[in-house]
Protein backbone atom coordinates (compact mmCIF):
# COMPACT_ATOMS: atom_id res chain seq x y z
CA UNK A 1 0.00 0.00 0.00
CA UNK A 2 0.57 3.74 0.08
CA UNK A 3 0.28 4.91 3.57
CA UNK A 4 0.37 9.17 4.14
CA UNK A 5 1.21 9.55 7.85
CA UNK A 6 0.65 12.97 9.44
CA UNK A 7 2.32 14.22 12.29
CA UNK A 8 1.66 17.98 12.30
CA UNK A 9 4.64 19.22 15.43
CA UNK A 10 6.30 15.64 15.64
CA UNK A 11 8.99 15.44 12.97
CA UNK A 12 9.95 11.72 12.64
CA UNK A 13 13.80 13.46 12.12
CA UNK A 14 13.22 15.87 15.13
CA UNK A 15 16.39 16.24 18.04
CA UNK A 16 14.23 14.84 21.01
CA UNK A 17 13.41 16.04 24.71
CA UNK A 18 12.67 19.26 23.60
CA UNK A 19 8.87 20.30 25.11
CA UNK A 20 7.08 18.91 22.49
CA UNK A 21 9.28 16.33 21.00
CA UNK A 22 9.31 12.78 22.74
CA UNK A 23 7.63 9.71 22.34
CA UNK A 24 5.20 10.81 19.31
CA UNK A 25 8.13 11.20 17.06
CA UNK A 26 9.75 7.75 18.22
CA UNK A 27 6.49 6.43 17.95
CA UNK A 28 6.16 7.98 13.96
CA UNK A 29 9.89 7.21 12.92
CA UNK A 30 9.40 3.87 14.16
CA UNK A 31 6.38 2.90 12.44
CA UNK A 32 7.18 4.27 9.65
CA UNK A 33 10.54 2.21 9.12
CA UNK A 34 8.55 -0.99 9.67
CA UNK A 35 6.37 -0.17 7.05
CA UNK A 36 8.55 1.22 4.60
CA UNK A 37 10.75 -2.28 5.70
CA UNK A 38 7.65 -4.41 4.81
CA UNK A 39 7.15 -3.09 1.21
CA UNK A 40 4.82 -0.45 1.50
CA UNK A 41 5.53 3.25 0.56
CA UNK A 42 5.48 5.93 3.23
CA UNK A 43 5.50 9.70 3.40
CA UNK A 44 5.47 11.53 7.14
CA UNK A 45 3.75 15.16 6.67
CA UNK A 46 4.62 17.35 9.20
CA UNK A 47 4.85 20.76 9.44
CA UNK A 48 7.87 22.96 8.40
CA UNK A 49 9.64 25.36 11.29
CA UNK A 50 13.05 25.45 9.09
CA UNK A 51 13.42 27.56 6.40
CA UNK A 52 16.21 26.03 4.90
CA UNK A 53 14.73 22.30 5.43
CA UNK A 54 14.49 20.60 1.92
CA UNK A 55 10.71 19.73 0.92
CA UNK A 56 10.68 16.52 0.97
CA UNK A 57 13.58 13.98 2.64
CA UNK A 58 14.11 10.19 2.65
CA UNK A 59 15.18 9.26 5.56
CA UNK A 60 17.49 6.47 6.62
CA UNK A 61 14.80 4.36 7.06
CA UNK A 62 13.44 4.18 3.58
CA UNK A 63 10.56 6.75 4.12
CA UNK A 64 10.14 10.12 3.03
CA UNK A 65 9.19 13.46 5.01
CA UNK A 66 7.39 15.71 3.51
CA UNK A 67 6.66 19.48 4.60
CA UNK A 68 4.03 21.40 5.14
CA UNK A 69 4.09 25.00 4.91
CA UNK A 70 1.80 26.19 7.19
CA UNK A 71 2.56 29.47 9.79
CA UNK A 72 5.54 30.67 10.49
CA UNK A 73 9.06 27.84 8.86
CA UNK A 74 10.37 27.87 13.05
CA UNK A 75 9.38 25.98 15.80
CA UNK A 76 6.60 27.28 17.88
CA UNK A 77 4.31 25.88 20.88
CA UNK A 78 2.44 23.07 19.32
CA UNK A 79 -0.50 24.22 21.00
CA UNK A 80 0.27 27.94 18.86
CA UNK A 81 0.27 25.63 15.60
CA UNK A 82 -4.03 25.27 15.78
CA UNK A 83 -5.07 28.25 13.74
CA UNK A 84 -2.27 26.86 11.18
CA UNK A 85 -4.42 23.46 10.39
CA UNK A 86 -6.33 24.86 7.67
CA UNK A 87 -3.44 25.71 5.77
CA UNK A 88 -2.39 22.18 6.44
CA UNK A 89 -5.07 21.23 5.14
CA UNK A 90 -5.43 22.66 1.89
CA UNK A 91 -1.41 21.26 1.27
CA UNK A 92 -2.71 17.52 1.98
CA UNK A 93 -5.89 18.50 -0.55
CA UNK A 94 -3.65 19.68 -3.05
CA UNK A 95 -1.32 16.63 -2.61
CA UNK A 96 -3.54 13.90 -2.39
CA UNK A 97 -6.21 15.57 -5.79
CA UNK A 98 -2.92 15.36 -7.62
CA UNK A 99 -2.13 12.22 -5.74
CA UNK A 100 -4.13 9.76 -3.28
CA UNK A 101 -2.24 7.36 -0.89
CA UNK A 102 -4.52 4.25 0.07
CA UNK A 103 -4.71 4.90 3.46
CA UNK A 104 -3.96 8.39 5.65
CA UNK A 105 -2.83 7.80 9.42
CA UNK A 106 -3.05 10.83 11.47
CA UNK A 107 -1.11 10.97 14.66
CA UNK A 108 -2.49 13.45 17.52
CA UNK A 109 -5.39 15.69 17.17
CA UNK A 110 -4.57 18.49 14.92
CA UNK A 111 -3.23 16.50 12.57
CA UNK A 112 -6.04 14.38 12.23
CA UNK A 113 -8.30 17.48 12.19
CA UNK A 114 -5.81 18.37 8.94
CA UNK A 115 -5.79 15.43 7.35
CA UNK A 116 -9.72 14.36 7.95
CA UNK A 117 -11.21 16.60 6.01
CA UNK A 118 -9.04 16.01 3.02
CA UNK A 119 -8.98 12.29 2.95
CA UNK A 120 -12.80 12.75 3.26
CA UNK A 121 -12.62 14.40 -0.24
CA UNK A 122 -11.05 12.04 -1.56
CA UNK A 123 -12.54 8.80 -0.11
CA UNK A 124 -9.27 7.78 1.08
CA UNK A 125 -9.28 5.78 4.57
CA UNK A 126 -8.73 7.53 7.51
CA UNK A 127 -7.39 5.91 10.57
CA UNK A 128 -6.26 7.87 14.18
CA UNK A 129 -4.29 8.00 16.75
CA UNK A 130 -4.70 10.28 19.46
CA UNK A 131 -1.29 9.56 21.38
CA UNK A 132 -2.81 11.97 24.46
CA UNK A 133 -6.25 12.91 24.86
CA UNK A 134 -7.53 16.85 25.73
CA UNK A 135 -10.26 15.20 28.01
CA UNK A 136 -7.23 13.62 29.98
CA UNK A 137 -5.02 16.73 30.02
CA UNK A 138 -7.42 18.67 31.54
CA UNK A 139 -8.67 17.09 34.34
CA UNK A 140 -5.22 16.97 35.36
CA UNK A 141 -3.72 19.86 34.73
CA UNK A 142 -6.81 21.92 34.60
CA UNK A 143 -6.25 26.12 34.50
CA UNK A 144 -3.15 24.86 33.21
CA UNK A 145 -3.54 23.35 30.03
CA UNK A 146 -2.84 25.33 27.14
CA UNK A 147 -4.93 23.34 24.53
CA UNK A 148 -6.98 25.37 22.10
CA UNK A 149 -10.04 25.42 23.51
CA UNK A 150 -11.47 23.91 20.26
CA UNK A 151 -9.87 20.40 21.14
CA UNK A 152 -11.94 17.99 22.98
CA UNK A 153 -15.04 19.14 20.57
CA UNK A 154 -12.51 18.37 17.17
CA UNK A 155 -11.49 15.10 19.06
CA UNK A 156 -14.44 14.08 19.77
CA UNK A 157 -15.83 14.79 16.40
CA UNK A 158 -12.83 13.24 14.81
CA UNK A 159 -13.34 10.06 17.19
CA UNK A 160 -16.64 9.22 15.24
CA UNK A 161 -15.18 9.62 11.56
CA UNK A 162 -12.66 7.60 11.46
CA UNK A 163 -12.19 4.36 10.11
CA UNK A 164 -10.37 3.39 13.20
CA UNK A 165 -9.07 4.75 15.75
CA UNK A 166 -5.87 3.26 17.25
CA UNK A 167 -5.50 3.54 21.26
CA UNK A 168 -2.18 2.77 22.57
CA UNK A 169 -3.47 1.76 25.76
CA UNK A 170 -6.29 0.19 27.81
CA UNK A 171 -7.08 2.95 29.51
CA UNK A 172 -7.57 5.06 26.46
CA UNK A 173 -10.14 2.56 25.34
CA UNK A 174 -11.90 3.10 28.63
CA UNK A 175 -11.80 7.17 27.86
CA UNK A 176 -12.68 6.76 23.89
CA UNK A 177 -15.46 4.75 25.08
CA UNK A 178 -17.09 7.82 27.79
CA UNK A 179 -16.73 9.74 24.22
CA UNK A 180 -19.03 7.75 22.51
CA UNK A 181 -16.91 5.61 20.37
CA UNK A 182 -18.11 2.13 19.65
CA UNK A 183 -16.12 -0.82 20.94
CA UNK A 184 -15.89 -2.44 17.01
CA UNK A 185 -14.01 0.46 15.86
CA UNK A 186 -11.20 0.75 18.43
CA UNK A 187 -7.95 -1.03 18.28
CA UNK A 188 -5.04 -1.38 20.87
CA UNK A 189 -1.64 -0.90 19.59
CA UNK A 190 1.03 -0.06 22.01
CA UNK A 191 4.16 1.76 21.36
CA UNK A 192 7.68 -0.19 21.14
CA UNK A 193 11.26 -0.05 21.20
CA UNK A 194 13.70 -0.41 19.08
CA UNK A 195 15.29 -3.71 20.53
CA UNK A 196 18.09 -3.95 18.59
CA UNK A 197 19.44 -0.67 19.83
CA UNK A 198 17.77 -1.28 23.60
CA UNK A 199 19.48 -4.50 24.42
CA UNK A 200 20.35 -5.70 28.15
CA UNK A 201 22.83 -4.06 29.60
CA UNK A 202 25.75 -5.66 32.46
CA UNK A 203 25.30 -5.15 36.16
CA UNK A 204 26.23 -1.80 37.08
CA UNK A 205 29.87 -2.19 39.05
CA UNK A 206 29.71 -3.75 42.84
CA UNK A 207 29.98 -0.62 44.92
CA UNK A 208 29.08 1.61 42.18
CA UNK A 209 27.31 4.92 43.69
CA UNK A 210 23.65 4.04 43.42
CA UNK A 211 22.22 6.05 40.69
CA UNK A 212 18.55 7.19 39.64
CA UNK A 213 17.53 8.13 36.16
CA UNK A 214 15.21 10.74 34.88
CA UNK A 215 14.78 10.50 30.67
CA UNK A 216 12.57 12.73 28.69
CA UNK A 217 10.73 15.88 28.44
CA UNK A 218 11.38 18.01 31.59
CA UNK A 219 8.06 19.77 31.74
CA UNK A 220 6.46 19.42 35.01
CA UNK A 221 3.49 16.96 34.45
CA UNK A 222 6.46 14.96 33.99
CA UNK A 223 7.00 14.57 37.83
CA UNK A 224 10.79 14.74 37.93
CA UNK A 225 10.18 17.72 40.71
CA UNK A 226 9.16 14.02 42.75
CA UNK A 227 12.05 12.26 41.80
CA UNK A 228 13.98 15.32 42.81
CA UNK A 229 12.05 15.47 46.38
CA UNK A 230 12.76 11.89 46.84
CA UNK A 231 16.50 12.25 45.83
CA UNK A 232 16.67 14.77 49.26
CA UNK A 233 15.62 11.87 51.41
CA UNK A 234 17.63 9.30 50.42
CA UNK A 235 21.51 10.44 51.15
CA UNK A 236 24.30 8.69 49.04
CA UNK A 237 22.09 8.21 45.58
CA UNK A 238 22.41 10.07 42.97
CA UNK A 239 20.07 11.16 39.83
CA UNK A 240 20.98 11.70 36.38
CA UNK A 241 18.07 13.86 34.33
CA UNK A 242 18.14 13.78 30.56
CA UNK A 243 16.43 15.70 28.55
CA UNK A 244 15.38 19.15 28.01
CA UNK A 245 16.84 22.23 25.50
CA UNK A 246 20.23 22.72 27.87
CA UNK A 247 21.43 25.16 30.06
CA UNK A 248 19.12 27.95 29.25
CA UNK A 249 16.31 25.57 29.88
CA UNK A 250 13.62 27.09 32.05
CA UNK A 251 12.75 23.55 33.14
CA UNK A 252 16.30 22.45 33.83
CA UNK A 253 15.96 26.09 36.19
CA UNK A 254 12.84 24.96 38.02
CA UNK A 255 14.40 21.56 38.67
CA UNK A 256 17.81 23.30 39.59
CA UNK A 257 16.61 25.66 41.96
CA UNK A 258 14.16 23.27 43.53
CA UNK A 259 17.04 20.77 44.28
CA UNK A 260 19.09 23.87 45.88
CA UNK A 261 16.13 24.34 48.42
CA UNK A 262 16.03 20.46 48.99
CA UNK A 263 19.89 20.60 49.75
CA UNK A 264 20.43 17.78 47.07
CA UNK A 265 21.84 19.88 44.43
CA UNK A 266 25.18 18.51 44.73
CA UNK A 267 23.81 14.69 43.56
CA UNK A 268 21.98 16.02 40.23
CA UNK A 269 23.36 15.93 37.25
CA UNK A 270 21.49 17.54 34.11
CA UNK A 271 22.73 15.96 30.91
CA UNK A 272 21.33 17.62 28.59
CA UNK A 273 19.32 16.69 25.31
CA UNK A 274 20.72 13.06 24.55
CA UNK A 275 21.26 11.55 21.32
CA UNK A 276 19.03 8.65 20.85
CA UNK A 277 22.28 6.45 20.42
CA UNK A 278 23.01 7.25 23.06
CA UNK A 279 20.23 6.69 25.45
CA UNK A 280 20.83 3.40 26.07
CA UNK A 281 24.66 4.08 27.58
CA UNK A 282 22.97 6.57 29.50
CA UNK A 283 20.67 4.06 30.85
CA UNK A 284 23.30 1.50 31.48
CA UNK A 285 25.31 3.68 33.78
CA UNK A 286 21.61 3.36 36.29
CA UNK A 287 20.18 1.69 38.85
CA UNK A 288 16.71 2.48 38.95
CA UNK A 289 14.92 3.97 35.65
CA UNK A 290 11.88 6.90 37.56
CA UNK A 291 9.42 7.68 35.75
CA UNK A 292 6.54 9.23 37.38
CA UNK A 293 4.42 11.66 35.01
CA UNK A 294 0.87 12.93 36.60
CA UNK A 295 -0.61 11.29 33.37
CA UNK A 296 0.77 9.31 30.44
CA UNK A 297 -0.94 8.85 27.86
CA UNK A 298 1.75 5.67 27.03
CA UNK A 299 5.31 6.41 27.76
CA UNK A 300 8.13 4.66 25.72
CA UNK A 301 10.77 5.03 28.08
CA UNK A 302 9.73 2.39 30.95
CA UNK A 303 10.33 0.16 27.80
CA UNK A 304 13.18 0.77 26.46
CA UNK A 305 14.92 0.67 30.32
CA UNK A 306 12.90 -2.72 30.15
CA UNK A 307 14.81 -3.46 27.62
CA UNK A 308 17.89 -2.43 28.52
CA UNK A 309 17.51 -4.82 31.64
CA UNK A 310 16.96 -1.99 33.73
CA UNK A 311 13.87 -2.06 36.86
CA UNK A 312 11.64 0.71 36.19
CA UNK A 313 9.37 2.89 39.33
CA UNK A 314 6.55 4.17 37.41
CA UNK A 315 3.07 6.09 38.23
CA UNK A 316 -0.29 3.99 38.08
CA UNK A 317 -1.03 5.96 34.89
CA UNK A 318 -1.74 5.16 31.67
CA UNK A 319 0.38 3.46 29.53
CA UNK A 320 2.23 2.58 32.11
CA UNK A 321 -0.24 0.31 34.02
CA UNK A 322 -0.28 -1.95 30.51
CA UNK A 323 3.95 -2.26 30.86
CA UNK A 324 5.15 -1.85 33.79
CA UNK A 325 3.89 -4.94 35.99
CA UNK A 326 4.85 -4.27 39.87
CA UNK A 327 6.74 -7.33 41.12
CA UNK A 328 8.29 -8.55 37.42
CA UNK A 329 9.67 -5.63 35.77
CA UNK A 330 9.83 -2.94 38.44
CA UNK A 331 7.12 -1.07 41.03
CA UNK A 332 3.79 1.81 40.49
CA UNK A 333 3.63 4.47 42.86
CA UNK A 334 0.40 6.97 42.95
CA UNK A 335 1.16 9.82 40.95
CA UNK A 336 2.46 13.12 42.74
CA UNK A 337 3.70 11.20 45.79
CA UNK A 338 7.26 12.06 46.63
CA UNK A 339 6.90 10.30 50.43
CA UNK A 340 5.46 6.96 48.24
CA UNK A 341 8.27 7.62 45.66
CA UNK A 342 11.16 7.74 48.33
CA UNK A 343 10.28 4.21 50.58
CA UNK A 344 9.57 2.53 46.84
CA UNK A 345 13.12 3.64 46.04
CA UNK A 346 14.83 2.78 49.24
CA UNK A 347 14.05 -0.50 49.34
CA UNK A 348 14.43 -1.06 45.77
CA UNK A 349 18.29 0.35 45.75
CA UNK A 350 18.79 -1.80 48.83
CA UNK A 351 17.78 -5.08 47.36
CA UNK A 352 20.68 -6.03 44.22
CA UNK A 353 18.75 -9.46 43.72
CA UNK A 354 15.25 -7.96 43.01
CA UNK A 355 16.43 -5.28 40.55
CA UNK A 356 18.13 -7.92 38.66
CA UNK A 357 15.35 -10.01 38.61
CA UNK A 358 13.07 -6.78 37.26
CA UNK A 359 15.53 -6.21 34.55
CA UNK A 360 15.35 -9.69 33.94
CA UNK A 361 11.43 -9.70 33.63
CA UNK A 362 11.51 -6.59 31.79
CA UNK A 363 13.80 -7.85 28.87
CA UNK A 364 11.35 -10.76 28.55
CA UNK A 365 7.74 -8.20 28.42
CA UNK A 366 9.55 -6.44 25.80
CA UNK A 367 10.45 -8.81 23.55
CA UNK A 368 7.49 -10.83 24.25
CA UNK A 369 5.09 -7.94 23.65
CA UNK A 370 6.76 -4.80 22.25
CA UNK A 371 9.32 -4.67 19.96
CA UNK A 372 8.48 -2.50 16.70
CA UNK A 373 8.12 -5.52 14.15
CA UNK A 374 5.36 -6.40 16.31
CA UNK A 375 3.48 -3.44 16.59
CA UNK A 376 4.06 -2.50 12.78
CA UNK A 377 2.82 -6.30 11.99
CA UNK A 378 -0.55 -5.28 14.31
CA UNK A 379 -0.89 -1.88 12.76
CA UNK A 380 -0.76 -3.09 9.31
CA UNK A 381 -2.85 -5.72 9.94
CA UNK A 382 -5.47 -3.19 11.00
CA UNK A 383 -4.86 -1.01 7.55
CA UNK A 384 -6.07 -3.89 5.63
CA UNK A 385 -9.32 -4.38 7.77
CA UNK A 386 -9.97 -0.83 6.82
CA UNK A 387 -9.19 -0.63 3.44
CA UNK A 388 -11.23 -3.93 2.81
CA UNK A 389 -14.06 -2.53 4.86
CA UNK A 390 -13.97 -0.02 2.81
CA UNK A 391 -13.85 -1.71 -0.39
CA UNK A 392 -17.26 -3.74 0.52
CA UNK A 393 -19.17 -0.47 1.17
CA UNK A 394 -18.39 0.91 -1.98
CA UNK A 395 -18.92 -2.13 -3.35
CA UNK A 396 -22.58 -2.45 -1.80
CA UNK A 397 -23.08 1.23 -2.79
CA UNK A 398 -22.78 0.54 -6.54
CA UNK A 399 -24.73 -2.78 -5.99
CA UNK A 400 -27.80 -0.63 -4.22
């Protein structure tokens, strides 16, 4: 097949840990190397914020990226990129008259309220994913979510046109299904993780300082401020946080000065934005893998610690109540509980045989349940359900 994905701010070639670039455009790349790997054709749309980006790029894994001009060629807020989607728009209806893939995967809200509209034209399949839901954001962050206030009606709306719409966790289904969306038309696809560059890692060195790790975007429904709290109340351990824009990083501030007032300053260490490549040295040189968002909508890092053999503390949240299982690949914790977060930790870094036996576990899930081929296999299984559903309507339409 021909398969258009659009991602509208995730950029399958995007640096990550920046505040909008994480697990969406792992999730993208990923997906769309398996596919491209299996014979189909792909094209990522996504929106240009570089001027002197070339329209279209293959990348190294055999699909292209294509760009859509829409609002200002720089990166901006993705929540600043919603009056921008009917200029996307029109670029996908130009493309696709001139044209038509067989099937159109939109990833995240505004791009599926892009892309809907012109597959519609077109009759061209239309399948979503939400990766994180507005009705979810705001009941937990609340005054503080800056979503366009258009977003849970255009998600909502968008739930009932598609195809198929692709949750990436159980709990999603349960929050798809308070918006009206009928069970038939909902599929569970996780995320993965690239095993072949997450592979188990050796024991950390006997007598090794123990060491906590913090991966990902730094914004604060990200918890890190409770892995930070902990850190203060448990003397000897340090934390490694990765992630973020650098220095100048008003999150790697917050996180700075609130370790200063906790007096535990002196055992963080900020490493920056980190080179996918890279990640998984970063995760060898750990302990514990903490990570303890308010929500998560799935959350690819518990799994690729899994698979690095590495015992993740996560949140009861989730995605992370589908991988992380508490006694086989690591512990939950309620969300926003630093006093939880600290005895969980203690008596994990104090117990060398049951971390090794939850990296142990967690190499297993993984491979068992989510590496990429996997998920690809699952997703493209559920393009040709749609595409031959669609093919019998039509069918019945020219019969009637």
């Amino acid at each position: 097949m021909r398969i258009d994905l659009v991602s509208e701010h995730a950029n399958p070639l995007a640096v990550l840990g920046g505040a909008d670039s994480g697990g969406q455009n792992v999730h993208v790349a990923a997906l769309a190397e398996q596919l491209s790997a299996a014979g189909h054709q792909v094209t990522v749309h996504t929106r240009r914020d570089d001027p002197a980006a070339p329209a279209y790029t293959t990348a190294a894994g055999g699909y292209g990226v294509a760009l859509l001009d829409a609002g200002p060629a720089r990166a901006i807020p993705k929540d600043d990129i919603w009056p921008h989607v009917p200029a996307m728009t029109a670029a996908l209806s130009r493309r696709w008259r001139a044209d038509p893939p067989d099937l159109v995967h939109a990833h995240f809200w505004m791009s599926g309220a892009a892309a809907a509209p012109a597959a519609a034209a077109r009759g061209i399949p239309f399948v979503q994913t939400f990766h994180a839901l507005g009705t979810v954001k705001r009941r937990h962050q609340a005054a503080a979510d800056t979503s366009p206030a258009e977003r849970l009606e255009v998600e909502r709306a968008l739930a009932q046109q598609a195809d198929r719409v692709i949750a990436t966790c159980h709990d999603e289904v349960d929050e798809l299904r308070a918006m009206g969306v009928e069970h038939d038309r909902v599929s569970v696809v996780p995320c993965g993780v690239d095993t072949a560059l997450f592979s188990t890692a050796p024991p950390r060195p006997s007598g090794a300082v123990p060491r906590l790790l913090a991966l990902g975007r730094l914004v604060e429904r990200k918890g890190v401020d409770d892995v930070v709290a902990a850190l203060s109340r448990l003397p000897g351990v340090e934390l490694a946080v990765a992630g973020g824009t650098g220095a100048d990083d008003p999150d790697v501030a917050r996180l700075t000065a609130l370790a200063r007032r906790l007096g535990c300053a002196d055992r963080v260490r900020f490493l920056g934005p980190v080179p996918r490549a890279c990640v998984p040295a970063v995760m060898a040189a750990c302990d514990v893998v903490v990570c303890v968002p308010w929500y998560e909508p799935f959350g690819i890092v518990p799994l690729e610690a899994m698979a690095c053999g590495r015992p993740v503390v996560g949140t009861h949240v989730g995605g992370l109540k589908d991988t992380v299982v508490p006694g086989d690949t690591g512990e939950r914790v309620a969300p926003r509980s630093p006093t939880e977060l600290t005895g969980v930790l203690a008596g994990l870094l104090a117990d060398p045989d049951r971390r090794a036996a939850y990296g142990r576990g967690g190499v297993e899930r993984v491979h068992r349940l989510y590496r990429w081929e996997q998920v690809a296999a699952r997703t493209e299984q559920i393009y040709a359900e749609v595409v031959a559903r669609r093919s019998v309507t039509a069918a019945k339409e020219v019969v009637s």
